[in-house]
C-alpha atoms as a PDB file:
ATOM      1  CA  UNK A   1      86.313  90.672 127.709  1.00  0.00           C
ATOM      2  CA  UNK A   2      85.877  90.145 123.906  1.00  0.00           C
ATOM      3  CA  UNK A   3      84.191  93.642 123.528  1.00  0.00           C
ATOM      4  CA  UNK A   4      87.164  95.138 125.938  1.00  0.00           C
ATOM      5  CA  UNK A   5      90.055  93.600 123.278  1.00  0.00           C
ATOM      6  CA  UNK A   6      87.861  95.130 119.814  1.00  0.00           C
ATOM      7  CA  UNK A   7      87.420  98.666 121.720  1.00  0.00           C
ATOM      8  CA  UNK A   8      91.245  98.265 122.115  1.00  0.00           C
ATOM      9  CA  UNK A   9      92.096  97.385 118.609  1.00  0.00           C
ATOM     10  CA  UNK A  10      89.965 100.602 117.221  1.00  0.00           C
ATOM     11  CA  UNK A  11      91.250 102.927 119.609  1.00  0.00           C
ATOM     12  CA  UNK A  12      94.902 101.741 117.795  1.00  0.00           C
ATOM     13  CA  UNK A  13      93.831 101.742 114.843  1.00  0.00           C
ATOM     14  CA  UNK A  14      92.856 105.313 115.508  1.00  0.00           C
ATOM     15  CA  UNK A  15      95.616 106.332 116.978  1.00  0.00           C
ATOM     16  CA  UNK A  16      97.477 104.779 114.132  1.00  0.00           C
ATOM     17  CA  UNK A  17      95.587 107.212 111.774  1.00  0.00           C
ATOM     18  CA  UNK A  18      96.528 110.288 113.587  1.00  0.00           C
ATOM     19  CA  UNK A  19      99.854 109.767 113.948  1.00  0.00           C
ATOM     20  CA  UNK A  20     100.547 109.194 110.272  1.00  0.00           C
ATOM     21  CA  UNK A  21     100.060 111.851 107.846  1.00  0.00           C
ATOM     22  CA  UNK A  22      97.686 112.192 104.618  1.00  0.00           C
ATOM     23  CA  UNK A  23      98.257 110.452 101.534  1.00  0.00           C
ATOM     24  CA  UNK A  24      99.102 114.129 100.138  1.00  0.00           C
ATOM     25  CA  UNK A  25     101.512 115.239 102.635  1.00  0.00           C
ATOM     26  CA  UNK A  26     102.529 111.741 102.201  1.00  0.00           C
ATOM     27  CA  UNK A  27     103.734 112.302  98.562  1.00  0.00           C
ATOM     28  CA  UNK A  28     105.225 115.764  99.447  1.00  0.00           C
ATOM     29  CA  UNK A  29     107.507 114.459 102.149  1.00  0.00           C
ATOM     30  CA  UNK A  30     108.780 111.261  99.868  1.00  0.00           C
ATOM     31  CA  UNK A  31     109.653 113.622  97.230  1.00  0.00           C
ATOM     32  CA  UNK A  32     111.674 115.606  99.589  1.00  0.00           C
ATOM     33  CA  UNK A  33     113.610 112.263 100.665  1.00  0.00           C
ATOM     34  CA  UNK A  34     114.619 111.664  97.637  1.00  0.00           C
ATOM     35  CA  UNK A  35     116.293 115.449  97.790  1.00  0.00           C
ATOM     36  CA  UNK A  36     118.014 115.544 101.732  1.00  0.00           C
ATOM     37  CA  UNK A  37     117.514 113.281 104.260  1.00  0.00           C
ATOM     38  CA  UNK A  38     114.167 113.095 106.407  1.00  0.00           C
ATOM     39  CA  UNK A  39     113.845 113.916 110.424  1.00  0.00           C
ATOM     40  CA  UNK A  40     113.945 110.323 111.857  1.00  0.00           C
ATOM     41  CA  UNK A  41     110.415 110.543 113.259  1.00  0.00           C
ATOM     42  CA  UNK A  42     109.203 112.288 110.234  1.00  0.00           C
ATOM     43  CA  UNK A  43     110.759 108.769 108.318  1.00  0.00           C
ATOM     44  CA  UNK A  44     108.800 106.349 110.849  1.00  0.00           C
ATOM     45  CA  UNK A  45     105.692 107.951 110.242  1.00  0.00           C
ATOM     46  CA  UNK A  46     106.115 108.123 106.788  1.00  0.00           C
ATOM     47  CA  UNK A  47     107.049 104.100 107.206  1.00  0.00           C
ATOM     48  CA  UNK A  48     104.024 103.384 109.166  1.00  0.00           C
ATOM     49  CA  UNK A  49     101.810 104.976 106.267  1.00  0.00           C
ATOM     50  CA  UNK A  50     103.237 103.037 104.000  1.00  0.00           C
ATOM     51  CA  UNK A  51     102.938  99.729 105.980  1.00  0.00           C
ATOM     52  CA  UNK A  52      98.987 100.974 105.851  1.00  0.00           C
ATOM     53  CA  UNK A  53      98.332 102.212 102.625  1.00  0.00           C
ATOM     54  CA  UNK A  54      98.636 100.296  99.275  1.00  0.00           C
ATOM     55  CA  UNK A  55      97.823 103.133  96.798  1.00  0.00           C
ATOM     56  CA  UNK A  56     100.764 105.154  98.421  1.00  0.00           C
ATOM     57  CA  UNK A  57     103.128 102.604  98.191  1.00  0.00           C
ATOM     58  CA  UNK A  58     102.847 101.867  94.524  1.00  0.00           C
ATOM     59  CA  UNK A  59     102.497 105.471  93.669  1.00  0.00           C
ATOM     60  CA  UNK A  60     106.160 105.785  95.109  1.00  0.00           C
ATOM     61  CA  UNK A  61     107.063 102.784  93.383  1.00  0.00           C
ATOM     62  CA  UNK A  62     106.073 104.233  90.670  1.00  0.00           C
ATOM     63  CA  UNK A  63     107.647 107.309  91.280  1.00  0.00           C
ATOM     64  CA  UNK A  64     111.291 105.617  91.730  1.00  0.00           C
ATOM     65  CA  UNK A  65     110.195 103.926  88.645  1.00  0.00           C
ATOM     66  CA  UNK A  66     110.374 106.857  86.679  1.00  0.00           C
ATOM     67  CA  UNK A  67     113.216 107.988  88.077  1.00  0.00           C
ATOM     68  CA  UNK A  68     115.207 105.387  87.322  1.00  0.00           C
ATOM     69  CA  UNK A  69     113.737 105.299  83.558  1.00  0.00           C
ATOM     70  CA  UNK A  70     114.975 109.121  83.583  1.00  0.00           C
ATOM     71  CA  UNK A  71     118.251 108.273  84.731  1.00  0.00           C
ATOM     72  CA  UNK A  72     118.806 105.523  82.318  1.00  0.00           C
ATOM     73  CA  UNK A  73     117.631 106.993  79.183  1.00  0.00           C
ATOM     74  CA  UNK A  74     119.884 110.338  79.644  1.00  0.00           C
ATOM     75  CA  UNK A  75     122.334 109.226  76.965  1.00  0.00           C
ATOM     76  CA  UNK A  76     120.108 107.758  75.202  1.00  0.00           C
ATOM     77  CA  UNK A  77     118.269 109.369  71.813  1.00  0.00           C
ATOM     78  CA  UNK A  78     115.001 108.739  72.723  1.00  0.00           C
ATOM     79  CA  UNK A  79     114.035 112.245  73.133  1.00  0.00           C
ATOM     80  CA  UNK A  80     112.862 114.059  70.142  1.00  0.00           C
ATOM     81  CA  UNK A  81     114.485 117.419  68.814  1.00  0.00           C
ATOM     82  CA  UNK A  82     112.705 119.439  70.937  1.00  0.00           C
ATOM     83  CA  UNK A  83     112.991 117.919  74.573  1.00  0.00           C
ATOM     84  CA  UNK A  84     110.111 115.345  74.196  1.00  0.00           C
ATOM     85  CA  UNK A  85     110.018 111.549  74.310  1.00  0.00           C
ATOM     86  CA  UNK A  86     109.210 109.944  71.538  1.00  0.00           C
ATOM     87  CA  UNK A  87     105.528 108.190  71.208  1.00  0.00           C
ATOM     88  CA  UNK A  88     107.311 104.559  71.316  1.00  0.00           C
ATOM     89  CA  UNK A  89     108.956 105.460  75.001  1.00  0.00           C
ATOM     90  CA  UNK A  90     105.515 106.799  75.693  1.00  0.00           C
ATOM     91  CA  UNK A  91     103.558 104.337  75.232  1.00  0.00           C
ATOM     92  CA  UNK A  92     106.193 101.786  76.782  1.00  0.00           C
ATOM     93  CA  UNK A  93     106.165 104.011  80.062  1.00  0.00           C
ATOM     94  CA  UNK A  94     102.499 104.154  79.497  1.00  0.00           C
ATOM     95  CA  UNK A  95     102.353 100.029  80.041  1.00  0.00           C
ATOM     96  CA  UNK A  96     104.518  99.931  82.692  1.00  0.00           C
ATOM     97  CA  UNK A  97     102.717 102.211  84.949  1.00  0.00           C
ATOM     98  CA  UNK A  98      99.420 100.609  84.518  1.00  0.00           C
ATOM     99  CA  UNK A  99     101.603  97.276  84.976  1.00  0.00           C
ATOM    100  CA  UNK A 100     101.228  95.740  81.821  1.00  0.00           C
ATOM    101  CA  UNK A 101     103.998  93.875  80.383  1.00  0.00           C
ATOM    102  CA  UNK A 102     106.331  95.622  78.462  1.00  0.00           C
ATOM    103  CA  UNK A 103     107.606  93.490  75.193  1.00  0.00           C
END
């Protein structure tokens, strides 16, 4: 019985996998939610990864992160003359992606 119930679990577990994409199309289809709306079962798959995978859900973290940082420093001057950040917004973004504690 014992061996019956752990051939079950792996044969859900791989299942699992092949229903959910890659971590790459993974990153292609959240970046096109955040453009237009996703197919509903193309959003529960991409939830089920997610639910799975650590390094893809602080990559989009991340991500949103960034995105917000863009949003909020559009009026602000830290861009340089020519289009570029300066090195102190940087190295602040810099800390914050590798989770260090920005002071």
């Amino acid at each position: 019985m014992k061996a019956s119930l752990k051939w079950l679990r792996w044969r859900g577990i791989l299942l699992l996998a092949a229903l959910t994409p890659t971590c790459r199309q993974i990153v292609q289809r959240a970046s096109l939610d955040r453009e237009r709306p996703l197919m509903p079962w193309t959003r529960i798959r991409l939830q089920v990864h997610l639910r799975i995978c650590r390094g893809c859900e602080r990559y989009l973290r991340q991500m949103d992160f960034l995105r917000a940082a863009a949003a909020a420093s559009a009026g602000r001057s830290r861009v340089s003359g020519r289009g570029q950040l300066a090195s102190e917004a940087k190295n602040r973004i810099k800390r914050r992606l590798r989770c260090e504690r920005v002071g």
